[in-house]
N, C-alpha and C. Protein backbone atom coordinates (compact mmCIF):
# COMPACT_ATOMS: atom_id res chain seq x y z
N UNK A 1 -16.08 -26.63 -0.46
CA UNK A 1 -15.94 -25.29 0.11
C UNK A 1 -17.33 -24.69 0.27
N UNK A 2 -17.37 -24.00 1.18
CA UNK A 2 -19.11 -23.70 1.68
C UNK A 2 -19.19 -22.51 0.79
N UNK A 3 -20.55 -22.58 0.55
CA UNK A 3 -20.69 -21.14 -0.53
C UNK A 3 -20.57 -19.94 -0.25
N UNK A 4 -20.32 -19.78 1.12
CA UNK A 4 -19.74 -18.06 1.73
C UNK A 4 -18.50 -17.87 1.59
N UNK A 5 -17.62 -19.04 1.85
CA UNK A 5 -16.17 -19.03 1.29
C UNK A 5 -16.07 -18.71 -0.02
N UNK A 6 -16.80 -19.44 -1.38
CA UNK A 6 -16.38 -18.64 -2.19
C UNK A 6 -16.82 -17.71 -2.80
N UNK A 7 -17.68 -17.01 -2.19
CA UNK A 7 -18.36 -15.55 -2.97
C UNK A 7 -17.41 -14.73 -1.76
N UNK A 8 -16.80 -15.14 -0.87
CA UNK A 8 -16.09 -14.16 -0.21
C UNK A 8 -15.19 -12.95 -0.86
N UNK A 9 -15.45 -11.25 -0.66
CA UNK A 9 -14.82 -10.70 -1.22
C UNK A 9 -13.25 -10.15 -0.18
N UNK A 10 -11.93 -10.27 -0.86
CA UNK A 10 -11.26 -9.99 -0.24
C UNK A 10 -11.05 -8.76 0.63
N UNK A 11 -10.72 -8.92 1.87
CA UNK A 11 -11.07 -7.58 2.59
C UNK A 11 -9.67 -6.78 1.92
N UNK A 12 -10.44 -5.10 1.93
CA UNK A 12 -9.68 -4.31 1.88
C UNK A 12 -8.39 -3.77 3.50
N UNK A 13 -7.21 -3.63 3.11
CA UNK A 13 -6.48 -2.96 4.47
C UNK A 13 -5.91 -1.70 3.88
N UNK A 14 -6.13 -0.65 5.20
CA UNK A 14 -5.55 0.52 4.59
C UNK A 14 -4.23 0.44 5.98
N UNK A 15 -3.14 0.35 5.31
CA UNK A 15 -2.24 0.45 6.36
C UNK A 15 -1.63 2.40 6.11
N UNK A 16 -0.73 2.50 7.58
CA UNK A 16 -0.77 3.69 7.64
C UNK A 16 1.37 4.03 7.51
N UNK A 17 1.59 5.29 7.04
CA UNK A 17 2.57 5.57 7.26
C UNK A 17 3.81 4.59 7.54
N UNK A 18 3.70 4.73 8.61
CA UNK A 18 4.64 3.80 9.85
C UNK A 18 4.85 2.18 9.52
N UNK A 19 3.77 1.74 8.85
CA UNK A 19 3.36 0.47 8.35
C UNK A 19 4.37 0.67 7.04
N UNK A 20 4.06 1.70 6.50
CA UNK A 20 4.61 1.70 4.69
C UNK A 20 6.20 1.45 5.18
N UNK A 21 6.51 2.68 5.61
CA UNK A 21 7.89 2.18 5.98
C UNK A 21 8.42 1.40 6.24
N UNK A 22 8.01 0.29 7.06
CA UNK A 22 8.55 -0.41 7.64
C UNK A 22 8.52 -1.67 6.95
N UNK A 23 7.80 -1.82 5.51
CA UNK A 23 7.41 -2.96 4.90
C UNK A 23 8.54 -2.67 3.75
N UNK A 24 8.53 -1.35 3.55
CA UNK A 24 9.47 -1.50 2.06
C UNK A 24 11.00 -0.67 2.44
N UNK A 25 10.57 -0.48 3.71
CA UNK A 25 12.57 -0.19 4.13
C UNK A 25 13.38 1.62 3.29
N UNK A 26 11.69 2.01 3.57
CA UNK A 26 12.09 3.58 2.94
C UNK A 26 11.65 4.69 4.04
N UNK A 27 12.68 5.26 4.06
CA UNK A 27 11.75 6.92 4.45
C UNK A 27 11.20 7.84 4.61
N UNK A 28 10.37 8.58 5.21
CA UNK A 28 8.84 9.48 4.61
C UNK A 28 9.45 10.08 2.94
N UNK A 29 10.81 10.97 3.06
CA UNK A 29 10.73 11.73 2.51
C UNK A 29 10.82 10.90 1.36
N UNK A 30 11.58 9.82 0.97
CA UNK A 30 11.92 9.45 -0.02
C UNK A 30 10.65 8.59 -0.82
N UNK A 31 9.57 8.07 0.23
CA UNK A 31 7.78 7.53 0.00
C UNK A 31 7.71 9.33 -0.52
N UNK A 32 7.23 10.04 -0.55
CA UNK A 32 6.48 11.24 -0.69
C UNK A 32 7.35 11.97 -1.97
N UNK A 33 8.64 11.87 -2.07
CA UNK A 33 9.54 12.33 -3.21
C UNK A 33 9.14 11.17 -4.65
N UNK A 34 8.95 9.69 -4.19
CA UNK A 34 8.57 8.91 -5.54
C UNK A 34 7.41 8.91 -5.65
N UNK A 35 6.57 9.60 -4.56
CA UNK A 35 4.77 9.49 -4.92
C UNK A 35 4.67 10.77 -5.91
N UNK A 36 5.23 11.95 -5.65
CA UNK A 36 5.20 12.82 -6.62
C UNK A 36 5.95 12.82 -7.68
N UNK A 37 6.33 11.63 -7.93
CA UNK A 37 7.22 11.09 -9.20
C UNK A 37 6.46 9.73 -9.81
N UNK A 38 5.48 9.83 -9.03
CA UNK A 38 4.51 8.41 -9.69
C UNK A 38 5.29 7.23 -9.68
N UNK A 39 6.18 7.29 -8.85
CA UNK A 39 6.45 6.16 -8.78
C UNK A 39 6.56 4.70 -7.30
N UNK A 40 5.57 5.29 -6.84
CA UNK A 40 5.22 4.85 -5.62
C UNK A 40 3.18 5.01 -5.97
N UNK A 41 3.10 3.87 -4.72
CA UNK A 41 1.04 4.25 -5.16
C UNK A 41 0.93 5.34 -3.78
N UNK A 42 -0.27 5.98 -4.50
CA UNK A 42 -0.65 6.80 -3.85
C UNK A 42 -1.71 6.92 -2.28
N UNK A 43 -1.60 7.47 -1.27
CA UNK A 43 -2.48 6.84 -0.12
C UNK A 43 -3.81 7.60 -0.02
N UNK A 44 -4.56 7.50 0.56
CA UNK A 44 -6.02 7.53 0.06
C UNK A 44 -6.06 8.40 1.57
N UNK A 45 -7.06 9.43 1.69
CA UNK A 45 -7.57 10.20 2.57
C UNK A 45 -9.04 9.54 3.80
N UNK A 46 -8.17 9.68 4.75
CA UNK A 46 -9.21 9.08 5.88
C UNK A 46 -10.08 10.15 6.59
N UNK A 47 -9.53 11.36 6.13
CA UNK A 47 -10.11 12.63 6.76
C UNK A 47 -9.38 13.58 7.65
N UNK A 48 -9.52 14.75 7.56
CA UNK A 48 -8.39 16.07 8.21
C UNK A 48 -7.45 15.37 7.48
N UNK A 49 -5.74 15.53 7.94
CA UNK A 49 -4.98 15.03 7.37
C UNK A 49 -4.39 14.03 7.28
N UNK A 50 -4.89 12.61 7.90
CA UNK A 50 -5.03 11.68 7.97
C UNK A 50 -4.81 10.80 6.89
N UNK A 51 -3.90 10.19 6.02
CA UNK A 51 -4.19 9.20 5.10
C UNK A 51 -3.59 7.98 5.41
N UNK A 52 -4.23 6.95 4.26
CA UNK A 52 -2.88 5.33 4.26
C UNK A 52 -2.84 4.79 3.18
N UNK A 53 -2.59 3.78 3.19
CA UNK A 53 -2.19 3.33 1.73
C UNK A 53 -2.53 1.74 1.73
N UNK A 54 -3.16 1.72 0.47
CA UNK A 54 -4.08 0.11 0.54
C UNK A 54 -2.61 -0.98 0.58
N UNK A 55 -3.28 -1.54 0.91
CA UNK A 55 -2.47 -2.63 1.36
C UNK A 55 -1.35 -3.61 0.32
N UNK A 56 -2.81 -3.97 -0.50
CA UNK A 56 -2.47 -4.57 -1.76
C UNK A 56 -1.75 -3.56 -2.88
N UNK A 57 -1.63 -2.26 -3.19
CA UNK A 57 -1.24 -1.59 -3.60
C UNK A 57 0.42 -1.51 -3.33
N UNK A 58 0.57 -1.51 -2.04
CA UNK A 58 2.01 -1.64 -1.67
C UNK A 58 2.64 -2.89 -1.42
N UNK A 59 2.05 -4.31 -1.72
CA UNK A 59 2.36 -5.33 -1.75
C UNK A 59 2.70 -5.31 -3.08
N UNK A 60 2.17 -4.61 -4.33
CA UNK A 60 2.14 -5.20 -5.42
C UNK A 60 3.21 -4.02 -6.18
N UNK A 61 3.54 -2.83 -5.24
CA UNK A 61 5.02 -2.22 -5.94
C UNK A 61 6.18 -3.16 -5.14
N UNK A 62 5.97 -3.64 -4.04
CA UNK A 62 7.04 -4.21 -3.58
C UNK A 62 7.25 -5.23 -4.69
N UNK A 63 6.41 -6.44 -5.19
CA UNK A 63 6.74 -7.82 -6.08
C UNK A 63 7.19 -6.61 -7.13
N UNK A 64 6.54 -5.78 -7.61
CA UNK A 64 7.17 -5.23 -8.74
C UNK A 64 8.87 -5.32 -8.46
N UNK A 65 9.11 -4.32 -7.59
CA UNK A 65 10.73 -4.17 -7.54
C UNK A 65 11.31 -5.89 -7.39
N UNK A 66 11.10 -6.19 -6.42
CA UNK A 66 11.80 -7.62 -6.43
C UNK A 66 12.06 -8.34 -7.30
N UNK A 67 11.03 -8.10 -8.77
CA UNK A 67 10.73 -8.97 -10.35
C UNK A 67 11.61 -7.98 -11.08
N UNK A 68 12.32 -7.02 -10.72
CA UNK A 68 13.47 -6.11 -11.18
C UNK A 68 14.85 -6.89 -10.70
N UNK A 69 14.84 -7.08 -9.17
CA UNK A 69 15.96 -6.98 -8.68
C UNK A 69 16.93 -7.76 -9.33
């Protein structure tokens, strides 16, 4: 493996809204009702009112629930 491959750092993704939804099969209100219940991750500010939510963050409540189901 060439040595840029492995010092490679994983890229960050900030996906948005529309993205969240559609990955974990929920609706704004009910994303925004468990974020202020901590139980959802929180999305990060892109500026004005603009935010999203890291990528890996919402990959890794989704395995959470599934390691429930």
């Amino acid at each position: 493996m060439a040595e840029s491959q492995q010092n490679a750092v994983p890229k960050t993704r900030l996906i948005r809204l529309k993205e969240v939804q559609h990955r974990v099969g929920l609706g704004r209100s009910t994303i925004y009702r468990w974020m202020a219940e901590g139980e959802f991750p929180q999305p990060v500010p892109l500026g004005g009112h603009a935010v999203a939510w890291v990528e890996s963050e919402v990959e890794a409540w989704i395995a959470t629930r599934l390691e429930r189901g």
